[in-house]
Protein backbone atom coordinates (compact mmCIF):
# COMPACT_ATOMS: atom_id res chain seq x y z
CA UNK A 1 84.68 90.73 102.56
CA UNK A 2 82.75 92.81 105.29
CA UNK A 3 80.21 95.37 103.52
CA UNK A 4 79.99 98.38 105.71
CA UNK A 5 76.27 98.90 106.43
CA UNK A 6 74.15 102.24 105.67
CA UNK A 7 73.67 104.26 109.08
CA UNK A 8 69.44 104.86 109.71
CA UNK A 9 68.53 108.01 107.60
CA UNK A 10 66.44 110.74 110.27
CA UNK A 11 64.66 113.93 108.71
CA UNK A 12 66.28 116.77 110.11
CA UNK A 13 64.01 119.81 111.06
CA UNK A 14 63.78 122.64 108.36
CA UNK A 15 64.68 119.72 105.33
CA UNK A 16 62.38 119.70 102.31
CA UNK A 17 60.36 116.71 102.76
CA UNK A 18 61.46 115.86 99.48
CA UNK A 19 65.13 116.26 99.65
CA UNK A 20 66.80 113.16 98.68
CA UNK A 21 68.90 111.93 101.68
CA UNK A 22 72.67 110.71 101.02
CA UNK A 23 73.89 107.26 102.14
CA UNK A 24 75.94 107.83 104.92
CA UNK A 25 78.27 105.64 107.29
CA UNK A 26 78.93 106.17 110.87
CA UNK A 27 82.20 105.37 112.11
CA UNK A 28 84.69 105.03 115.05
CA UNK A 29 87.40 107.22 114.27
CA UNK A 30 90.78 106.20 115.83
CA UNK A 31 94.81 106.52 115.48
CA UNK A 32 96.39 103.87 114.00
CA UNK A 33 100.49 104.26 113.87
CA UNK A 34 99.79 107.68 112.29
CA UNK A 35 96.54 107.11 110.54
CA UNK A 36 92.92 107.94 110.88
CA UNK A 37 91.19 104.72 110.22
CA UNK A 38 87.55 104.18 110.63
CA UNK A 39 85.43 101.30 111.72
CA UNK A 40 81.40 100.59 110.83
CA UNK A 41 80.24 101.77 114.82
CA UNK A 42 78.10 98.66 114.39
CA UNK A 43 80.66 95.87 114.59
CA UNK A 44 82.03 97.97 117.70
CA UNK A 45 80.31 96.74 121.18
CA UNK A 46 82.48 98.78 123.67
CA UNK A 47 85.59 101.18 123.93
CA UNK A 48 87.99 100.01 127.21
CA UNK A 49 91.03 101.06 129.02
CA UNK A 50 94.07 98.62 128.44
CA UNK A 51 93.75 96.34 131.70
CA UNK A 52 97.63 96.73 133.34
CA UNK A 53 98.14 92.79 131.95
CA UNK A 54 97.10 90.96 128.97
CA UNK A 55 97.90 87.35 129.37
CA UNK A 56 99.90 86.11 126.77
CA UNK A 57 98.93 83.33 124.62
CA UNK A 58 101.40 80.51 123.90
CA UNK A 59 102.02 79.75 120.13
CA UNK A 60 99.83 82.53 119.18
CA UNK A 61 100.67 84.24 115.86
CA UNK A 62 102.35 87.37 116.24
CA UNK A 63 99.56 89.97 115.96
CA UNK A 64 97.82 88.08 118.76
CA UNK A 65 99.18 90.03 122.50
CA UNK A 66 97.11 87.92 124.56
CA UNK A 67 93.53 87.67 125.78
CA UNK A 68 91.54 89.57 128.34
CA UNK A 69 88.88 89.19 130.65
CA UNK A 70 86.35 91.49 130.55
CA UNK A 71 83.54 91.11 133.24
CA UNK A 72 83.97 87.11 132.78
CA UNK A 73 84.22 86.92 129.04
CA UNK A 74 87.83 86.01 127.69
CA UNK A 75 88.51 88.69 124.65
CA UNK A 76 91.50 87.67 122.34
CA UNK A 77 92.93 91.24 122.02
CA UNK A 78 94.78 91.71 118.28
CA UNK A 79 97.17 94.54 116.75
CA UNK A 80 96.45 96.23 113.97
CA UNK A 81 99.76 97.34 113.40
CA UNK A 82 101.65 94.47 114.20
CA UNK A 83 99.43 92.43 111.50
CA UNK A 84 100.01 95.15 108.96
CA UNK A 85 103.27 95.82 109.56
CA UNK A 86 102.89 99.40 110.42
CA UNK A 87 105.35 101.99 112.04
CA UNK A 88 107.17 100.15 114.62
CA UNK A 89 105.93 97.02 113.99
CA UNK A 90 103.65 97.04 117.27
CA UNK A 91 100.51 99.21 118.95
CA UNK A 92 103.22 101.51 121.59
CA UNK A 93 100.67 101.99 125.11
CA UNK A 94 100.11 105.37 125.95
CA UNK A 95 97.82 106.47 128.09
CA UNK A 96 95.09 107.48 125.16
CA UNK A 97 95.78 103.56 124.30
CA UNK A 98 92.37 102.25 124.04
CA UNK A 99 91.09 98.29 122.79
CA UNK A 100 88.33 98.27 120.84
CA UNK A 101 85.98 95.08 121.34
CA UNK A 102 84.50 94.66 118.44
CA UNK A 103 81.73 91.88 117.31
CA UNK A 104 81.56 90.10 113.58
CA UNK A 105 79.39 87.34 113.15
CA UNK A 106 78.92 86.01 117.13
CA UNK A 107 82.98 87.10 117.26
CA UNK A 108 84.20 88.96 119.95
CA UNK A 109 87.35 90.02 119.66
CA UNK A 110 89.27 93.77 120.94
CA UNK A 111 91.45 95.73 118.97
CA UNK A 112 94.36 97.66 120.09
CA UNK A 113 94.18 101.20 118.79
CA UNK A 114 96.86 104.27 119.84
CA UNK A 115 93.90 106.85 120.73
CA UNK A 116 89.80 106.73 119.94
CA UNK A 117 89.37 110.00 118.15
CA UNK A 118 85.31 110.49 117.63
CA UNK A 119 82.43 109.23 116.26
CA UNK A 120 81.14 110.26 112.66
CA UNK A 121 78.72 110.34 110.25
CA UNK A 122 79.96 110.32 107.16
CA UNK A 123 78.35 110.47 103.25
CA UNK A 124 79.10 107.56 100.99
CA UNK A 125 79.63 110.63 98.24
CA UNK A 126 83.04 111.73 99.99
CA UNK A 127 84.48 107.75 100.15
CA UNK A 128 86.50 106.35 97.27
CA UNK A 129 86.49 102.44 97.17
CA UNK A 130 89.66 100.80 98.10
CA UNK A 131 90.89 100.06 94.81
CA UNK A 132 91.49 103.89 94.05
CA UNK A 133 92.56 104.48 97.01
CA UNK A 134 95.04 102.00 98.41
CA UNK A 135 98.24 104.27 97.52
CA UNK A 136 97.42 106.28 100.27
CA UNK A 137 98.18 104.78 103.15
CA UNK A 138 100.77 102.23 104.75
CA UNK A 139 97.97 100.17 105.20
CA UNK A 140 97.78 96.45 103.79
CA UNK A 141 95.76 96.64 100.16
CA UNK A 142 93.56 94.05 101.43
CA UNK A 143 92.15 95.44 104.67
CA UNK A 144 90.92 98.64 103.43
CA UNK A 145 86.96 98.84 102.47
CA UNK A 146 87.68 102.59 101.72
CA UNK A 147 89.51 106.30 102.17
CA UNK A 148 86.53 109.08 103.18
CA UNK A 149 87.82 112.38 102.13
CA UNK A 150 86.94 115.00 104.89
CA UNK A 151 86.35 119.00 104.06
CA UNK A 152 89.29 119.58 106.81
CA UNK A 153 91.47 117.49 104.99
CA UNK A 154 92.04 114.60 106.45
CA UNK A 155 92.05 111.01 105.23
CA UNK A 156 89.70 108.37 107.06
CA UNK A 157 91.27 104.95 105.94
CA UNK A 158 87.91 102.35 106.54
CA UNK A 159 89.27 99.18 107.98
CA UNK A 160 88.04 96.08 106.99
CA UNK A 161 88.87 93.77 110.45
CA UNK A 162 87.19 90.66 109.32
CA UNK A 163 89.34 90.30 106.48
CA UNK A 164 92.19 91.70 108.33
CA UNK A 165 92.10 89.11 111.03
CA UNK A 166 90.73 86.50 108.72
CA UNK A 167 87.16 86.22 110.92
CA UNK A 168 85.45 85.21 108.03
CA UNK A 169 88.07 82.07 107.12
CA UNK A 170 87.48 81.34 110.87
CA UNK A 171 83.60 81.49 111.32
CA UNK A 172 83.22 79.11 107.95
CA UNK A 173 85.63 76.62 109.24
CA UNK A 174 83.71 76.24 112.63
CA UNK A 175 80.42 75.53 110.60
């Protein structure tokens, strides 16, 4: 399973010098089928625009929708949702539609999200580890890492997309 790494730590002017500083995570924040997931911003390489055509991919399993060329390199694009089984069983394009390319192990692949929300730091303190917190969301037990509890309320589920997509099962078979 994909650890989530521990963003840098920076003094911040006007901190004791000896204040202790929290673990913390930054993430991509996006919609997934009416969730806030989250993804480590250092397996993300670039946010893009849905091209009008992804080419389909013969045979491909069902969560595949095809692959895309970005600036020469072919990008097998995935869905989320349609692996999961979320909502309506596939990522509906909007115009705040967005494919996040992401990058595990030499792996580029994109992921098709319904809207890129923000980016955000977040303390390890206010996560809960997947185990206690799998009941709530519709997401798949096995692809969450984590559920950070914000002070507005909301739910971040933290998506773990190697396991998700089975990367790792991939990368050892090539080797």
């Amino acid at each position: 399973m994909a650890a989530i790494t521990e963003a840098p730590k920076n003094k911040t002017a006007g901190m004791d010098e000896n204040a202790v500083m929290e673990p913390e995570r930054t993430l991509l924040v996006f919609d997934l089928a009416g969730e806030y997931c989250g993804l480590d911003v250092s397996l993300v390489r670039e946010i893009v625009h849905v091209p009008p055509r992804i080419t389909r991919v013969p045979n491909a399993p069902h969560y595949v929708r095809g692959v895309i060329n970005l600036r020469g390199t072919v990008i097998p694009v995935l869905d989320c949702v349609s692996k999961m089984g979320m909502g309506s069983g596939y990522t509906e394009q909007t115009n705040d539609t967005r494919i996040v390319v992401a990058e595990f192990e030499g792996i580029l692949f994109g992921v098709l999200v319904d809207a890129v929300r923000e980016v955000r730091t977040v303390a390890d303190s206010v996560i809960e580890s997947g185990d206690s917190a799998r009941s709530t969301s519709s997401i798949g037990d096995d692809y969450i890492l984590g559920v950070a509890k914000m002070d507005d309320g909301r739910l971040i589920v933290l998506i773990d997309l190697a396991t998700l997509f089975e990367i790792e099962e991939q990368t050892e078979e090539e080797n």
